[in-house]
Protein backbone atom coordinates (compact mmCIF):
# COMPACT_ATOMS: atom_id res chain seq x y z
CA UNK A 1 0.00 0.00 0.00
CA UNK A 2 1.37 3.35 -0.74
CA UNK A 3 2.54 5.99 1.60
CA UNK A 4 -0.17 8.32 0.27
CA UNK A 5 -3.02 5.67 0.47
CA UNK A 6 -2.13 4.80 3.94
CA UNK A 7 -1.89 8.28 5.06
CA UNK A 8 -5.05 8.77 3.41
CA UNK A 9 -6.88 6.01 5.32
CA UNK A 10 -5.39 7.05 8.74
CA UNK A 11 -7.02 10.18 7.93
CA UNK A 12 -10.20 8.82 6.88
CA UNK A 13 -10.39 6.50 9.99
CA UNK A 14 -9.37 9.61 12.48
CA UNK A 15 -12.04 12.14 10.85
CA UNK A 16 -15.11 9.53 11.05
CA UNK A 17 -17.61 11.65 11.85
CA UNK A 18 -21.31 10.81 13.34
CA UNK A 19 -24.46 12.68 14.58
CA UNK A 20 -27.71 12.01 15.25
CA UNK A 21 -29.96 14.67 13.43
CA UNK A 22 -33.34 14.36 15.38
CA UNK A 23 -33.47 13.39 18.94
CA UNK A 24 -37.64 12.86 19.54
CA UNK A 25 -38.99 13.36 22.92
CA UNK A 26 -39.53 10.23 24.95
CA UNK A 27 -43.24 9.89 24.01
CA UNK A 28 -42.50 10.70 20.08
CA UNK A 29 -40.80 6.96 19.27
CA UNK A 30 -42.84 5.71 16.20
CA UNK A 31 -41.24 1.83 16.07
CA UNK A 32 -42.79 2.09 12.47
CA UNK A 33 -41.23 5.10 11.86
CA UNK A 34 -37.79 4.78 9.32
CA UNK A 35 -34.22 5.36 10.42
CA UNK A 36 -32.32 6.78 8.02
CA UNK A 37 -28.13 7.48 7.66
CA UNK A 38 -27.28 10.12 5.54
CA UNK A 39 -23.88 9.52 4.15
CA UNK A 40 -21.74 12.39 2.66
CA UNK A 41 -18.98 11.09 0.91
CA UNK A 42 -16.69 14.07 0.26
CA UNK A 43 -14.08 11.39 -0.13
CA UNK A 44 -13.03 10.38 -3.86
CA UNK A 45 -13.03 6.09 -3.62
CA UNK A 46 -16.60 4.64 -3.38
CA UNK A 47 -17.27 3.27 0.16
CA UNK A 48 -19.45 0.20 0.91
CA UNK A 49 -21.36 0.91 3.90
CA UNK A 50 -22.27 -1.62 6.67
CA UNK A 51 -23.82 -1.08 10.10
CA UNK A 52 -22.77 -2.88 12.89
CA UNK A 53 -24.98 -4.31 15.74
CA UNK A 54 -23.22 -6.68 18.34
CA UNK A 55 -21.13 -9.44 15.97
CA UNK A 56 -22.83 -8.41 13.03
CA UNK A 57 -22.37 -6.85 9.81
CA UNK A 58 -24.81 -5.93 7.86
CA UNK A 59 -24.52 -4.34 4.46
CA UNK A 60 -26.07 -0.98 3.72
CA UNK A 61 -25.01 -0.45 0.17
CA UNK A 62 -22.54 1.58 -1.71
CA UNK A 63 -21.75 5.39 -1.01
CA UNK A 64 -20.15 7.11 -4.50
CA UNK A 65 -17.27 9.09 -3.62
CA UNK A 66 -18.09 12.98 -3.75
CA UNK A 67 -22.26 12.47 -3.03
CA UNK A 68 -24.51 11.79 -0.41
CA UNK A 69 -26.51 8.77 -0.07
CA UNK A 70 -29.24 7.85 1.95
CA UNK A 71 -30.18 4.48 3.11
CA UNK A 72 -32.41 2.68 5.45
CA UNK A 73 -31.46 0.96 8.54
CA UNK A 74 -33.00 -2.74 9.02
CA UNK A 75 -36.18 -2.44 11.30
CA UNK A 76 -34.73 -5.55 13.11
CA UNK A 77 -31.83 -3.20 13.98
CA UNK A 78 -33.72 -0.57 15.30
CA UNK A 79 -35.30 -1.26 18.83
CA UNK A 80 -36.96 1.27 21.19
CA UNK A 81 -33.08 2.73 21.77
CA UNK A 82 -30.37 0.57 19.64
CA UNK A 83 -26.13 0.88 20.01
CA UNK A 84 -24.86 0.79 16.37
CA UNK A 85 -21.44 1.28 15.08
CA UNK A 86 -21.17 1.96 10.89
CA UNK A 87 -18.30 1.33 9.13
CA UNK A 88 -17.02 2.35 5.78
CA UNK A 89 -15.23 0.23 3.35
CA UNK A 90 -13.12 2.02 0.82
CA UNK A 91 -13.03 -0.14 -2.50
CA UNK A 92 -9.75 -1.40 -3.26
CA UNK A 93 -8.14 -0.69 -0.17
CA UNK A 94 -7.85 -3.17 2.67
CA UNK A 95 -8.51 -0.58 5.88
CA UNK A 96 -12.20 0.30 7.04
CA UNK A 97 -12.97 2.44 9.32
CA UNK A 98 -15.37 2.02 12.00
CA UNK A 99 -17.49 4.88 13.97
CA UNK A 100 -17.90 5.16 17.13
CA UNK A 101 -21.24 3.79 19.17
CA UNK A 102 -24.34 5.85 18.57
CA UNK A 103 -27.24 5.11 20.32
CA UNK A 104 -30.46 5.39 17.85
CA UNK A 105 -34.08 5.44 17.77
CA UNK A 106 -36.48 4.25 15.41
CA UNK A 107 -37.16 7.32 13.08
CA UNK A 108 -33.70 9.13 13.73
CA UNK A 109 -31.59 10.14 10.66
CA UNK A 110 -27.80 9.22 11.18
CA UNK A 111 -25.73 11.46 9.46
CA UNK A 112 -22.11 9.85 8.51
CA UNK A 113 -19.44 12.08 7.30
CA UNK A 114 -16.17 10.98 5.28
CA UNK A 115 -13.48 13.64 4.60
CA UNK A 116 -11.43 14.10 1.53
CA UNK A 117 -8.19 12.11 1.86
C-alpha cells in the first residue's frame, strides 16, 4: 500500500464523523417510523457501507465518492433505543474504518461524514 493511500486512510479512519440529526422526545418513538443514515462522501473512492450491531455486519449499500446517499437501517436493527457502530469500506483498499457507538431510535436520521483524503 502506498505511503499516500495509507496516510489517506489514517485520515479517513481519524475524521469519522457521526451525529444524530433528530433526537424525539420520549413519548414521540414511532417503532414504524424509518431510520435513516445520511452519508456524505466528500471522499473520492466509493465506500461500501455496513452497520454494525453486536457481531454483526450488515450491508447498507454503496456510497459514491463525492455524493450523499441515503439508506435505510433494518427495522430488526432498530429497537426502542439501539447501540450501532457503521463502518465504511473504501473499495480497493484493505482498511475500514469504523465509527464510534451511537445510540439510535427508530425514526432518527444518522448522518455519517467521510473527509477528503
Amino acid at each position: 500500500m502506498t505511503r499516500v493511500m495509507r496516510g489517506a486512510l489514517l485520515t479517513l479512519a481519524a475524521a469519522l464523523i457521526m451525529g444524530c440529526s433528530r433526537n424525539p422526545e420520549p413519548g414521540d418513538l414511532d417503532p414504524n417510523a424509518p431510520t435513516t443514515v445520511l452519508v456524505e462522501n466528500q471522499a473520492f473512492p466509493d465506500m461500501t457501507i455496513y452497520v454494525l450491531e453486536g457481531g454483526r455486519r450488515i450491508r447498507l449499500g454503496l456510497a459514491n465518492g463525492n455524493s450523499s446517499t441515503r439508506f435505510v437501517i433494518p427495522k430488526y436493527l432498530i429497537r426502542n433505543l439501539s447501540t450501532l457502530k457503521f463502518q465504511a469500506d473504501p473499495i480497493g483498499s484493505q482498511r475500514a474504518p469504523v465509527s464510534d457507538e451511537i445510540t439510535v431510535s427508530p425514526g432518527d436520521e444518522v448522518t455519517l461524514r467521510i473527509p477528503p483524503a
